[in-house]
C-alpha atoms as a PDB file:
ATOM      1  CA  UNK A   1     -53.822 -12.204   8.106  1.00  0.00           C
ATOM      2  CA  UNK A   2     -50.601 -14.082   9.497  1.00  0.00           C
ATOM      3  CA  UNK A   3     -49.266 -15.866   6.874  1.00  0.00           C
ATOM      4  CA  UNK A   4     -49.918 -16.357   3.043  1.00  0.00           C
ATOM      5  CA  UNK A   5     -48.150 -19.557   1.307  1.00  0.00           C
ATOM      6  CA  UNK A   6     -48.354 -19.106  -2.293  1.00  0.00           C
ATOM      7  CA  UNK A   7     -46.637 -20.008  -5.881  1.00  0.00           C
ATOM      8  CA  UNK A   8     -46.208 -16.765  -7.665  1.00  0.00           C
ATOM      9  CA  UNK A   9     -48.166 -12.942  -6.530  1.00  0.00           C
ATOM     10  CA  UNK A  10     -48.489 -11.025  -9.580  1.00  0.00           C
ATOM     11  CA  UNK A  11     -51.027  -7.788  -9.031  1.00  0.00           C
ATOM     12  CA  UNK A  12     -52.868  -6.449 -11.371  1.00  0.00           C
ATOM     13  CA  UNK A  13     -51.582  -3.276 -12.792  1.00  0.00           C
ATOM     14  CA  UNK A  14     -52.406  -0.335 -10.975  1.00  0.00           C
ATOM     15  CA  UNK A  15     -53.141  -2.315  -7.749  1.00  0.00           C
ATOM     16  CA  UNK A  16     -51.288  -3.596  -5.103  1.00  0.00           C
ATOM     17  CA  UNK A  17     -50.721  -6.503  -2.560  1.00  0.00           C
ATOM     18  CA  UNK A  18     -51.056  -5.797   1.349  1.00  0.00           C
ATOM     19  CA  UNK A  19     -49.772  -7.807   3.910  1.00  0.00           C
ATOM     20  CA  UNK A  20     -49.443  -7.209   7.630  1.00  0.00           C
ATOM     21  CA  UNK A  21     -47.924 -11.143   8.660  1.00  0.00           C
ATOM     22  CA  UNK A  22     -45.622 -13.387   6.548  1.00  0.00           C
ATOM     23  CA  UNK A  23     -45.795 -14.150   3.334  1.00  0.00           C
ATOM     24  CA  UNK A  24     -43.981 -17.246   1.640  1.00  0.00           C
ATOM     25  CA  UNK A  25     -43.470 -18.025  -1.523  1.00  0.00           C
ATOM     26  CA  UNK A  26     -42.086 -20.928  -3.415  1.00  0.00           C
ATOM     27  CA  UNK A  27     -42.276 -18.893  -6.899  1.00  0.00           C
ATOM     28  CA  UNK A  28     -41.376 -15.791  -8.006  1.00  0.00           C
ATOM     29  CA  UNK A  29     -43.302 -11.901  -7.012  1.00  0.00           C
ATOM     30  CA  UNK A  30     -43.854  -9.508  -9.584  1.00  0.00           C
ATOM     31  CA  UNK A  31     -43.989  -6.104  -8.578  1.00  0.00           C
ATOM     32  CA  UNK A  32     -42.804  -2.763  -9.302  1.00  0.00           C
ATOM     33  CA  UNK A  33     -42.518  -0.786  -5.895  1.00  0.00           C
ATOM     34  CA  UNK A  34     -41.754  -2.674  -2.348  1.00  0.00           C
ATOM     35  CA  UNK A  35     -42.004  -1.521   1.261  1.00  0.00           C
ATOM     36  CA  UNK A  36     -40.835  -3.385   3.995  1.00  0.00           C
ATOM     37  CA  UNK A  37     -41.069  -2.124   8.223  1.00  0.00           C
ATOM     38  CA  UNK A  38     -39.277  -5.354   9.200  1.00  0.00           C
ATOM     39  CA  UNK A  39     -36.660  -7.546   7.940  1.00  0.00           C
ATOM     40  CA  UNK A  40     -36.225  -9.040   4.729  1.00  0.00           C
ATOM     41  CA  UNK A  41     -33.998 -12.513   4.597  1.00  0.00           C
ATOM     42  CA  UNK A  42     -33.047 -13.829   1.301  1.00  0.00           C
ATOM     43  CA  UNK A  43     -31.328 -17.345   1.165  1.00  0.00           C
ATOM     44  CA  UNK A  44     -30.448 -17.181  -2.302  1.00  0.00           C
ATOM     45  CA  UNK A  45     -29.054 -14.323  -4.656  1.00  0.00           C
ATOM     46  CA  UNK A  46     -30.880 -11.090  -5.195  1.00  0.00           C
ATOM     47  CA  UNK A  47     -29.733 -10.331  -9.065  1.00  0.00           C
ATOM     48  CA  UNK A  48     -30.619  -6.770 -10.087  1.00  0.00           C
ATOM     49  CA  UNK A  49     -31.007  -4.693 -13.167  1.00  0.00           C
ATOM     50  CA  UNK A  50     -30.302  -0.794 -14.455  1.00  0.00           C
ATOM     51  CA  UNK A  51     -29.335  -0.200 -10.032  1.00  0.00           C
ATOM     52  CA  UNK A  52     -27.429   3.119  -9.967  1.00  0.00           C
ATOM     53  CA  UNK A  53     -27.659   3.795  -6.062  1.00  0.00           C
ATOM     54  CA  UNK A  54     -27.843   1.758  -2.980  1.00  0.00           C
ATOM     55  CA  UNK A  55     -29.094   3.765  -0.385  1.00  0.00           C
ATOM     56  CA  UNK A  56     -28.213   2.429   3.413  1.00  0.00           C
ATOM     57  CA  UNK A  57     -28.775   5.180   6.654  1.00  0.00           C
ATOM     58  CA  UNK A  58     -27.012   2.183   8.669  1.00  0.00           C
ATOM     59  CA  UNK A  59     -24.340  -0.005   8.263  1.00  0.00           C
ATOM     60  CA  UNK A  60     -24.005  -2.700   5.544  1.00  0.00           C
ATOM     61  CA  UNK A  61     -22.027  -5.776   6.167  1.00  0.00           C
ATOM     62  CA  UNK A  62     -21.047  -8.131   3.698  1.00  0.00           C
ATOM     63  CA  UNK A  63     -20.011 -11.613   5.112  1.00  0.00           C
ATOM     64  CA  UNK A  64     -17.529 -11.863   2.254  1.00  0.00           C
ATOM     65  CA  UNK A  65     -16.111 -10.266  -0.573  1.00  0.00           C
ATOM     66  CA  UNK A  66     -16.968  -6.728  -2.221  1.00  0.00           C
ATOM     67  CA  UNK A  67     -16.023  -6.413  -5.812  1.00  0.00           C
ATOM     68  CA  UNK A  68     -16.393  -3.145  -7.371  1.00  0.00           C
ATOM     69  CA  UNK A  69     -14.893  -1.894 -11.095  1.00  0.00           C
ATOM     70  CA  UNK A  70     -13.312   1.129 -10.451  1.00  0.00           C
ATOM     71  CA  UNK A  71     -13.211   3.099  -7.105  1.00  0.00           C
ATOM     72  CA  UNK A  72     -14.160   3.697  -3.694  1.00  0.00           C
ATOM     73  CA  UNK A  73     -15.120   7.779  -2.531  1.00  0.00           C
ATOM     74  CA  UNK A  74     -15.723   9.766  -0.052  1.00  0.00           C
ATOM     75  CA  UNK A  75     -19.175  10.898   0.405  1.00  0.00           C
ATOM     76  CA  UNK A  76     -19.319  14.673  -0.259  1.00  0.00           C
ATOM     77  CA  UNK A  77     -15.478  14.659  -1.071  1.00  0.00           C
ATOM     78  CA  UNK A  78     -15.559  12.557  -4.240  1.00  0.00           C
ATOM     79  CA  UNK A  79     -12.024  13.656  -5.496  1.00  0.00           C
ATOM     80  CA  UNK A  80     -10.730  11.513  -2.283  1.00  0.00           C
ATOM     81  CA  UNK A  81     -10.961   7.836  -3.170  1.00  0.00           C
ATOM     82  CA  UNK A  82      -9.119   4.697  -3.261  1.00  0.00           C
ATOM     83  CA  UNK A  83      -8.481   3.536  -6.955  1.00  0.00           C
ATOM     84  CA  UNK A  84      -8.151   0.012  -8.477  1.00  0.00           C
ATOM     85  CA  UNK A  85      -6.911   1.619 -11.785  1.00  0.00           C
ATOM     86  CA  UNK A  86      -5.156  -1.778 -13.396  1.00  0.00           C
ATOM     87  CA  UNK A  87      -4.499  -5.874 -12.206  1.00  0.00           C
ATOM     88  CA  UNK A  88      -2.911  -6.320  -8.959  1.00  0.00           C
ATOM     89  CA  UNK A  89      -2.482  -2.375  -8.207  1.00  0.00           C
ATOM     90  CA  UNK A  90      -4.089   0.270  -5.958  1.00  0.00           C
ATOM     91  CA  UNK A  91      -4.465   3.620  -5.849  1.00  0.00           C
ATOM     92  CA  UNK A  92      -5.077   6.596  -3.569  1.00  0.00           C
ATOM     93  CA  UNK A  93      -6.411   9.902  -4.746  1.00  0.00           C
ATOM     94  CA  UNK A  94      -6.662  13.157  -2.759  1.00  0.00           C
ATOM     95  CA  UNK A  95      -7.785  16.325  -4.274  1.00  0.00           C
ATOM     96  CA  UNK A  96      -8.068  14.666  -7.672  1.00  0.00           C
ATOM     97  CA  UNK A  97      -4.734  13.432  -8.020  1.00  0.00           C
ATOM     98  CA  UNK A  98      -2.754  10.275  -7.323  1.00  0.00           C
ATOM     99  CA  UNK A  99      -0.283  10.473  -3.748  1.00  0.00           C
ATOM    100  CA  UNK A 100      -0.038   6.822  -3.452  1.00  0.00           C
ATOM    101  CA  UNK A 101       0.220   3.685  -5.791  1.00  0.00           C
ATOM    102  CA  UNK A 102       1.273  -0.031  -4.567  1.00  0.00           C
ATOM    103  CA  UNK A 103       2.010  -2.016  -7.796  1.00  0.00           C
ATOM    104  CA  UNK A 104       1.634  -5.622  -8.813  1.00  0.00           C
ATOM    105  CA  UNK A 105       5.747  -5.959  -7.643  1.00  0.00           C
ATOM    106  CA  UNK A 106       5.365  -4.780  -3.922  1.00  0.00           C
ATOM    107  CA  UNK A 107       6.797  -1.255  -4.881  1.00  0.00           C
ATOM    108  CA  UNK A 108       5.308   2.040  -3.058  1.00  0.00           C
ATOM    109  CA  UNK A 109       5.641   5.033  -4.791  1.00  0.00           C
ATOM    110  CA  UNK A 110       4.234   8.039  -2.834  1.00  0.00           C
ATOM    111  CA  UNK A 111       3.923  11.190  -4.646  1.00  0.00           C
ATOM    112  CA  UNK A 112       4.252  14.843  -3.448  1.00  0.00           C
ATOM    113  CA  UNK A 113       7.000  13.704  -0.649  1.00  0.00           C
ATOM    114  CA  UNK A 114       6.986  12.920   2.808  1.00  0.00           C
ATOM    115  CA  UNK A 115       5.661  15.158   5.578  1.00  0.00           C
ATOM    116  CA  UNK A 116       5.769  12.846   9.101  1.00  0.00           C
ATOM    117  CA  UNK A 117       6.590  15.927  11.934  1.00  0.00           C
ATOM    118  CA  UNK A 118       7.606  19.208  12.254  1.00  0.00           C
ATOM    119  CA  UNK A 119       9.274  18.634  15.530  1.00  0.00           C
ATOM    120  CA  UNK A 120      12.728  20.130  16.623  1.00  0.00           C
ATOM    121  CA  UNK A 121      13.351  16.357  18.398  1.00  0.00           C
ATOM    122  CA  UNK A 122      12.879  13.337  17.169  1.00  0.00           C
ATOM    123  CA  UNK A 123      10.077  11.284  19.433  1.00  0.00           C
ATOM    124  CA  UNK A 124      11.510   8.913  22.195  1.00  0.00           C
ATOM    125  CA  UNK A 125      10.975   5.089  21.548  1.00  0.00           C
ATOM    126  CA  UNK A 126       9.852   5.709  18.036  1.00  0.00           C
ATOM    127  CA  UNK A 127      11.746   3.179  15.272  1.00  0.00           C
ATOM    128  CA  UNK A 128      12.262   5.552  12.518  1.00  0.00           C
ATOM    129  CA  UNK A 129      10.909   9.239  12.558  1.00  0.00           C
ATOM    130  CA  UNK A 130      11.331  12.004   9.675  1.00  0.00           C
ATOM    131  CA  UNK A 131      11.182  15.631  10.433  1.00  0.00           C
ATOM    132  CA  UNK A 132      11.828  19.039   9.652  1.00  0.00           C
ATOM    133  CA  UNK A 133      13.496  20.678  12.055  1.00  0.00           C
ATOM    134  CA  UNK A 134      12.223  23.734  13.587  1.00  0.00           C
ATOM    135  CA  UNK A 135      14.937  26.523  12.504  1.00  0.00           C
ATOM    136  CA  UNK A 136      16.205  24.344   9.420  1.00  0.00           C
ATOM    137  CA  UNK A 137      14.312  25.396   6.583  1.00  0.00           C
ATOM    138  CA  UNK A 138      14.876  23.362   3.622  1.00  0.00           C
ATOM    139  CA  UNK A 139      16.202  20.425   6.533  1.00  0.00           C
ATOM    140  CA  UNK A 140      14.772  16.626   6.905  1.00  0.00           C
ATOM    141  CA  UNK A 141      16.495  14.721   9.723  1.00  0.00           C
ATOM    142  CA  UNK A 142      15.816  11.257   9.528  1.00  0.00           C
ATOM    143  CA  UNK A 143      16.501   9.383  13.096  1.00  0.00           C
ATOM    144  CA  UNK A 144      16.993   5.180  13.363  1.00  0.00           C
ATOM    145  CA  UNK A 145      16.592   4.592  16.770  1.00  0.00           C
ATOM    146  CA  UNK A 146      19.641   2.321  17.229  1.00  0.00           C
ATOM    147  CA  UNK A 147      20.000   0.734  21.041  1.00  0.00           C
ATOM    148  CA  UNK A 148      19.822   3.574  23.479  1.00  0.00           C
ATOM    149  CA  UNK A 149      21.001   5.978  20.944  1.00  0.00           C
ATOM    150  CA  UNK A 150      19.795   8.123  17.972  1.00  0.00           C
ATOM    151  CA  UNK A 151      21.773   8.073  14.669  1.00  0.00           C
ATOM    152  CA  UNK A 152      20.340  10.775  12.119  1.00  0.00           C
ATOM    153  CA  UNK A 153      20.975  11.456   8.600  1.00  0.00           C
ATOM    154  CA  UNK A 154      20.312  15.204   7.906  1.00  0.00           C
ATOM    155  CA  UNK A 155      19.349  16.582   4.000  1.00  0.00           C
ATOM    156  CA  UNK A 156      20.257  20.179   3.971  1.00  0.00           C
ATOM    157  CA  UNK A 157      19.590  20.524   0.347  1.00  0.00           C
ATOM    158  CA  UNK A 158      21.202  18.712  -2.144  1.00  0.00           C
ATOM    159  CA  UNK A 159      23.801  17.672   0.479  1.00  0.00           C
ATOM    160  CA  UNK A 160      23.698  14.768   3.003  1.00  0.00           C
ATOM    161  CA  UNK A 161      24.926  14.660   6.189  1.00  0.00           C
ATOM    162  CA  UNK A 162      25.414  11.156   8.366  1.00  0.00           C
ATOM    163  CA  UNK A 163      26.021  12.040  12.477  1.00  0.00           C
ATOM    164  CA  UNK A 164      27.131   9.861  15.302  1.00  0.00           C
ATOM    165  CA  UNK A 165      27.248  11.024  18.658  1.00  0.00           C
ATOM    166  CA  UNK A 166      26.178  14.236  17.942  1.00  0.00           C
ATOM    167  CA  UNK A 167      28.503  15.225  15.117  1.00  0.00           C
ATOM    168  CA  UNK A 168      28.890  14.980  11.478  1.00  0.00           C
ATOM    169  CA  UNK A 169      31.246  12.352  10.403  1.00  0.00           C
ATOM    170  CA  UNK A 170      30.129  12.342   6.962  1.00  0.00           C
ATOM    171  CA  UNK A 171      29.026  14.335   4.064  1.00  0.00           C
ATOM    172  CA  UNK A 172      28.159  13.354   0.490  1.00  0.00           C
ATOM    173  CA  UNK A 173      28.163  16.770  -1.370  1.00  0.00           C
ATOM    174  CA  UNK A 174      26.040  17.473  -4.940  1.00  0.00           C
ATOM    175  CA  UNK A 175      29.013  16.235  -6.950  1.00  0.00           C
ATOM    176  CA  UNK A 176      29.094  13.167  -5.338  1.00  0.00           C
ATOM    177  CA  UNK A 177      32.494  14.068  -3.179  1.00  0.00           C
ATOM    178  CA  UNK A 178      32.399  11.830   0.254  1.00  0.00           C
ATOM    179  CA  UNK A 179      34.203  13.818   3.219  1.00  0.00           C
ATOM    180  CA  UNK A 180      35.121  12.348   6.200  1.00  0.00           C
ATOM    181  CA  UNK A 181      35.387  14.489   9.221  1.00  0.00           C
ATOM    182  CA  UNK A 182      37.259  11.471  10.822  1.00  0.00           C
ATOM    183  CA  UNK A 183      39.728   8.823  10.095  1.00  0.00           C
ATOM    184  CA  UNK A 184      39.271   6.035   7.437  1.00  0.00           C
ATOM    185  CA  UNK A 185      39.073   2.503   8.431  1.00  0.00           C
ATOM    186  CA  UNK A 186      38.968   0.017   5.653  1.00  0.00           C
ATOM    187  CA  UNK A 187      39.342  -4.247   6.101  1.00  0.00           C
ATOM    188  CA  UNK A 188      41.676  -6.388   4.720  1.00  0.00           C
ATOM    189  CA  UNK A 189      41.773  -9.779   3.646  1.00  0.00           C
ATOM    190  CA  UNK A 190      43.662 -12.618   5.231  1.00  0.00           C
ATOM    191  CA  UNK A 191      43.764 -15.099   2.379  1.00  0.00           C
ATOM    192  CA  UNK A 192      45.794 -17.746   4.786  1.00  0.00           C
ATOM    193  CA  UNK A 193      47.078 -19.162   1.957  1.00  0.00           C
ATOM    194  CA  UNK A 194      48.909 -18.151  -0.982  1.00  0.00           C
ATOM    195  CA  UNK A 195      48.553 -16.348  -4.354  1.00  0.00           C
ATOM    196  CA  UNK A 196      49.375 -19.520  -6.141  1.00  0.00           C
ATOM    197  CA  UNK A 197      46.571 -21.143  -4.506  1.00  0.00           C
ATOM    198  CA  UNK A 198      44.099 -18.176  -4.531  1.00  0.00           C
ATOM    199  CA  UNK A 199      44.511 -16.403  -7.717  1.00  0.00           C
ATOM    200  CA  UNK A 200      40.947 -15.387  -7.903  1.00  0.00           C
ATOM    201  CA  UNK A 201      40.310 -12.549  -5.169  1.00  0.00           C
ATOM    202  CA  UNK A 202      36.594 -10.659  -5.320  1.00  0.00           C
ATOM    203  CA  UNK A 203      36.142  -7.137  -4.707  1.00  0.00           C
ATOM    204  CA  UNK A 204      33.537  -7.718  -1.676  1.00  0.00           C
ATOM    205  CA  UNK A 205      36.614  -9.272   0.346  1.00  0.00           C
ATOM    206  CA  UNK A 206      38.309  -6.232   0.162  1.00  0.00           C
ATOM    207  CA  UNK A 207      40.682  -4.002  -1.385  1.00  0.00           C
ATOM    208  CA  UNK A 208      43.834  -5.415   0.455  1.00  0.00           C
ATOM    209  CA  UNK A 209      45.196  -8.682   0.497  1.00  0.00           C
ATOM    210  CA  UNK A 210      47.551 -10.393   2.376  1.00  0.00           C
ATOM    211  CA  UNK A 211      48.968 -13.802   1.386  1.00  0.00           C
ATOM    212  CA  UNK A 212      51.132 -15.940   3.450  1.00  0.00           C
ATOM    213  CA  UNK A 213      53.228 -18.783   2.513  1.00  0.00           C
ATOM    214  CA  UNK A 214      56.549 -18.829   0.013  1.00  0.00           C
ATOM    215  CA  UNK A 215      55.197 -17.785  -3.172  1.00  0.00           C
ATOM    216  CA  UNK A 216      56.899 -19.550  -6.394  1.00  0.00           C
ATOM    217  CA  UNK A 217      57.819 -18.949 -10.193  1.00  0.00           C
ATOM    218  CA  UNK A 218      55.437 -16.208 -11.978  1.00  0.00           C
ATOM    219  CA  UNK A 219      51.782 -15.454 -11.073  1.00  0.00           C
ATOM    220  CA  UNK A 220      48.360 -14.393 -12.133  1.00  0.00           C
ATOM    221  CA  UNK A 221      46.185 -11.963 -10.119  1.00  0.00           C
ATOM    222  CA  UNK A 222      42.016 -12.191 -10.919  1.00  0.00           C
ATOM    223  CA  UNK A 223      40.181  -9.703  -9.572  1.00  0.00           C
ATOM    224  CA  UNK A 224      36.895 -10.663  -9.308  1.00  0.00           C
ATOM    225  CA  UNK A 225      33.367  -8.550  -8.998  1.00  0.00           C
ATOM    226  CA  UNK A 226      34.873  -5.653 -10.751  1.00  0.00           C
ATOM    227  CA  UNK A 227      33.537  -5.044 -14.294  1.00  0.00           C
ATOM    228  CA  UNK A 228      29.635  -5.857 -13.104  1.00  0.00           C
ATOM    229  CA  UNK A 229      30.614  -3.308 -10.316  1.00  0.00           C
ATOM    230  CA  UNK A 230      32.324   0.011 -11.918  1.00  0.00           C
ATOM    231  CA  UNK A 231      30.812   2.029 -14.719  1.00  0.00           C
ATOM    232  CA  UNK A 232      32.869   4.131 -17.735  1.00  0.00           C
ATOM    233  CA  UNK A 233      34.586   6.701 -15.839  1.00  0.00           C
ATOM    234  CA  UNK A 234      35.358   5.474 -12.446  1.00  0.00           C
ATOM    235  CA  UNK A 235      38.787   3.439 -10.927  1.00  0.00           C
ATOM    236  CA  UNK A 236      39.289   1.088  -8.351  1.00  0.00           C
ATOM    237  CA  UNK A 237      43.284   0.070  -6.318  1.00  0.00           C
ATOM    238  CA  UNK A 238      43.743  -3.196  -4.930  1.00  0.00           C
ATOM    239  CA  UNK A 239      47.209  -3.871  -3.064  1.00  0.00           C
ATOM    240  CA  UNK A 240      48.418  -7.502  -2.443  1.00  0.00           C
ATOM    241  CA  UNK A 241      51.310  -8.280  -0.290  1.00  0.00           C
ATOM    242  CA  UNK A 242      53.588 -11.400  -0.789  1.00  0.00           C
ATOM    243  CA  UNK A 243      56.271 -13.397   0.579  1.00  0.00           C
ATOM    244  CA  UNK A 244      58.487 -13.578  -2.575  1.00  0.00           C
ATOM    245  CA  UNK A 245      61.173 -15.990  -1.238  1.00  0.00           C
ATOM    246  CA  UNK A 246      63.731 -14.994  -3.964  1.00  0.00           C
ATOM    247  CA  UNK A 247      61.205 -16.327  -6.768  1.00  0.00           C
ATOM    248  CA  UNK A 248      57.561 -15.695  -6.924  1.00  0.00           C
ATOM    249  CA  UNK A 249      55.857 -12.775  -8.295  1.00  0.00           C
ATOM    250  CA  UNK A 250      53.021 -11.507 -10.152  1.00  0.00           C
ATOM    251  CA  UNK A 251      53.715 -11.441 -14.139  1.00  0.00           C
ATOM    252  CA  UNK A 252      49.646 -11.372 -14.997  1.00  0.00           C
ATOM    253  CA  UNK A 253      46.822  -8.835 -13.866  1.00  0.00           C
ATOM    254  CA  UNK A 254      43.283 -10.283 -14.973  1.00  0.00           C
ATOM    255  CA  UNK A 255      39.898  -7.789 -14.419  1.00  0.00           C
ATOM    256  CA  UNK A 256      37.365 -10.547 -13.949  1.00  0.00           C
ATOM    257  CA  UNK A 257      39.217 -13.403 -16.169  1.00  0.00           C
ATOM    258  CA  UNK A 258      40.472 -10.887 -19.103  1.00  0.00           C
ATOM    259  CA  UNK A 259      44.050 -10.063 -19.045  1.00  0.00           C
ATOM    260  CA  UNK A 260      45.012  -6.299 -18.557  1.00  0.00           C
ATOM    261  CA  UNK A 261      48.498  -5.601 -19.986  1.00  0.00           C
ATOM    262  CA  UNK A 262      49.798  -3.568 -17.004  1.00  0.00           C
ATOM    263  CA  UNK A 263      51.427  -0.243 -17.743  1.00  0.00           C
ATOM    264  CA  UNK A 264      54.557  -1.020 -14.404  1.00  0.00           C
ATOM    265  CA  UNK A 265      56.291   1.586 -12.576  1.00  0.00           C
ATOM    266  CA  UNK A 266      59.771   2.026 -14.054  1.00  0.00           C
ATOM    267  CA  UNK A 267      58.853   0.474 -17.554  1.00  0.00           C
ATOM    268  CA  UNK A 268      59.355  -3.402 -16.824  1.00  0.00           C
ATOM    269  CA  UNK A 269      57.645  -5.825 -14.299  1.00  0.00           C
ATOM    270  CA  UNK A 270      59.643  -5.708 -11.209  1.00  0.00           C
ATOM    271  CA  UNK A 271      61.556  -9.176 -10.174  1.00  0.00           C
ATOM    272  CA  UNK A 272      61.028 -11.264  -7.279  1.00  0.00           C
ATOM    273  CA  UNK A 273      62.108  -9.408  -4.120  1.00  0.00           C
ATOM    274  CA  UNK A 274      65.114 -12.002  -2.184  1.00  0.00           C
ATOM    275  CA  UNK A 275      63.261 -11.835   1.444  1.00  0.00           C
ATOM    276  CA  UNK A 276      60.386 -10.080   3.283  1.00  0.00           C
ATOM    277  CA  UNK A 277      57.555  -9.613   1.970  1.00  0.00           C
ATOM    278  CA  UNK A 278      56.605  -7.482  -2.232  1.00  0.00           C
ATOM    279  CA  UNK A 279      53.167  -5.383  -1.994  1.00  0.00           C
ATOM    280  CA  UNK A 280      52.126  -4.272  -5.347  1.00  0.00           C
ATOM    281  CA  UNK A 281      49.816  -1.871  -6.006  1.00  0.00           C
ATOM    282  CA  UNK A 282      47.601  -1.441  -9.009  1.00  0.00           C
ATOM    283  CA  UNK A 283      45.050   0.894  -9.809  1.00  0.00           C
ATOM    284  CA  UNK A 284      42.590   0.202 -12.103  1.00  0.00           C
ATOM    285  CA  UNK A 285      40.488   2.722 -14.646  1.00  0.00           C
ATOM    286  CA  UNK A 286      37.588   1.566 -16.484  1.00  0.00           C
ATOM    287  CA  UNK A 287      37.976   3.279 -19.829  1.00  0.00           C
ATOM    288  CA  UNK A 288      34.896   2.234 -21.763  1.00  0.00           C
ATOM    289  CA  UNK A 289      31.785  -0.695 -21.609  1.00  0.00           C
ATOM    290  CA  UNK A 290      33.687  -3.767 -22.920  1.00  0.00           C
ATOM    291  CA  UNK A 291      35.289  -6.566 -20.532  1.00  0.00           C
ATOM    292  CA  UNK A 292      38.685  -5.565 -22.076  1.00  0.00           C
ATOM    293  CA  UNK A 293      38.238  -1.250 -21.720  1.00  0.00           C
ATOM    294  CA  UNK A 294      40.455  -0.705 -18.578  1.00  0.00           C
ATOM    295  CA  UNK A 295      43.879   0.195 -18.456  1.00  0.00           C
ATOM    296  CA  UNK A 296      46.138  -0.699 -14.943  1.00  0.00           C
ATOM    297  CA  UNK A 297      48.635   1.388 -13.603  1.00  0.00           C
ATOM    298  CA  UNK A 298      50.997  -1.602 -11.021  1.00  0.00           C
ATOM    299  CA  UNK A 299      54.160  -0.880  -8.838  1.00  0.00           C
ATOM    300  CA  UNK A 300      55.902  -3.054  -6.093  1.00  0.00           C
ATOM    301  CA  UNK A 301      58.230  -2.441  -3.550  1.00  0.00           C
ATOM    302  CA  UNK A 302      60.374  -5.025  -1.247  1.00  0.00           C
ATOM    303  CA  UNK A 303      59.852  -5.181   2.497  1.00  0.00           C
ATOM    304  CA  UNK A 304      62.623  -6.577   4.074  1.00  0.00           C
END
């Protein structure tokens, strides 16, 4: 027999169809076992019920999505899987336990640490390598391949350590105490202009700032960016220098818009220096939460 055309094949129960060509139907087949040598092609959907295994010894290729509830394992290793444990998150599980989770906002969190090399050097040409060094135990150097040279950041502990051309320039202890094991180089602002016309002065331009031009009559000094920056418990100094012409100087200190009565050097505000150029200094504490909690600590000295 080549080739049956039919409707519907339903057998009788306890018997059985055989076939050794084609068979095409237009209907439906009834059965309860199947056994196919060749190929099967189905052009529509093949809707199953109570399936608890699919079997393949080859490879199975789907031509578009796979959608499964829960997980994906590894076949005699089933406490190694991939995980789909909630909306727009993944999962990966070894030994039973969760090492790596991407979440619906892009974030990575890798548990256990992470172990990349155990090499004494870093690896030529590589971007960004983390190891432990060889003799260091208790040491991760990170290296950021930077040009033609490498710029590490060593952990020793609770301590870290930032090196440039071979040697440590600075340390950040457990307390939180910076040391540098070189000089300190900080920016300044050039306003070009004066106070009068730039009262407001952020704390992302910089801690110093010069004004040029004749300053006039009494002024008021914002500084900007500070109460969204410090917390309870930590101080900031800002030092502007002026060309006080015999009249202008600063009479107000503002932390971002509210006015700080300042507590001056010598007991009074200081007057209007008759030449050169007045720097005043103020340091700044942040004494509590509120807009108003800081108290400011100003001097100023004439420059002839």
């Amino acid at each position: 027999m080549s080739k049956v055309i039919t409707n519907n094949i339903t057998p009788r129960s306890g018997s059985s169809v055989g076939l050794t060509g084609d068979l095409v139907s237009s209907g439906s087949i009834t059965g309860t076992t199947g056994t196919f040598s060749g190929s099967v092609s189905v052009g529509g959907t093949i809707t199953y019920e109570d399936v608890t295994n699919v079997d393949s010894v080859g490879v199975i290729t789907a031509r578009s999505d796979v959608s499964i509830a829960d997980k994906i394992i590894h076949t005699g290793d089933t406490n190694t899987a991939i995980r789909f444990p909630a909306a727009d998150t993944f999962t990966v599980e070894t030994g039973g336990s969760e090492r790596l989770r991407v979440t619906s906002a892009g974030l990575i969190d890798i548990s256990g640490g992470i172990q990349v090399s155990e090499n004494v050097t870093p690896t030529s040409g590589a971007g960004l390598e983390l190891f432990r060094e060889g003799g260091g135990a208790g040491q991760i150097q990170a290296y950021d391949r930077s040009g033609s040279a490498w710029l590490p950041l060593i952990l020793k502990g609770s301590t870290q350590s930032f090196h440039a051309s071979g040697s440590e320039r600075l340390s950040i202890s457990s307390s939180g105490a910076a040391i540098f094991k070189g000089g300190l180089a900080e920016k300044y602002e050039n306003a070009g202009t004066t106070l009068g016309s730039q009262p407001n002065n952020p704390l992302s331009d910089g801690n110093v700032i010069l004004f040029t031009g004749n300053e006039s009559g009494n002024k008021t000094i914002n500084f900007t960016g500070v109460h969204a920056t410090l917390s309870n418990g930590e101080t900031v100094s800002f030092t502007a220098i002026l060309t006080p012409n015999n009249s202008g100087k600063i009479t107000v200190v503002q932390v971002d818009g509210q006015a700080i009565t300042v507590k001056w050097s010598g007991g009074s505000a200081p007057s209007a220096g008759s030449s050169g150029q007045d720097i005043y200094t103020f340091q700044i504490l942040k004494t509590g939460t509120g807009t108003s909690d800081y108290t400011v600590f100003g001097a100023a000295t004439n420059y002839a």
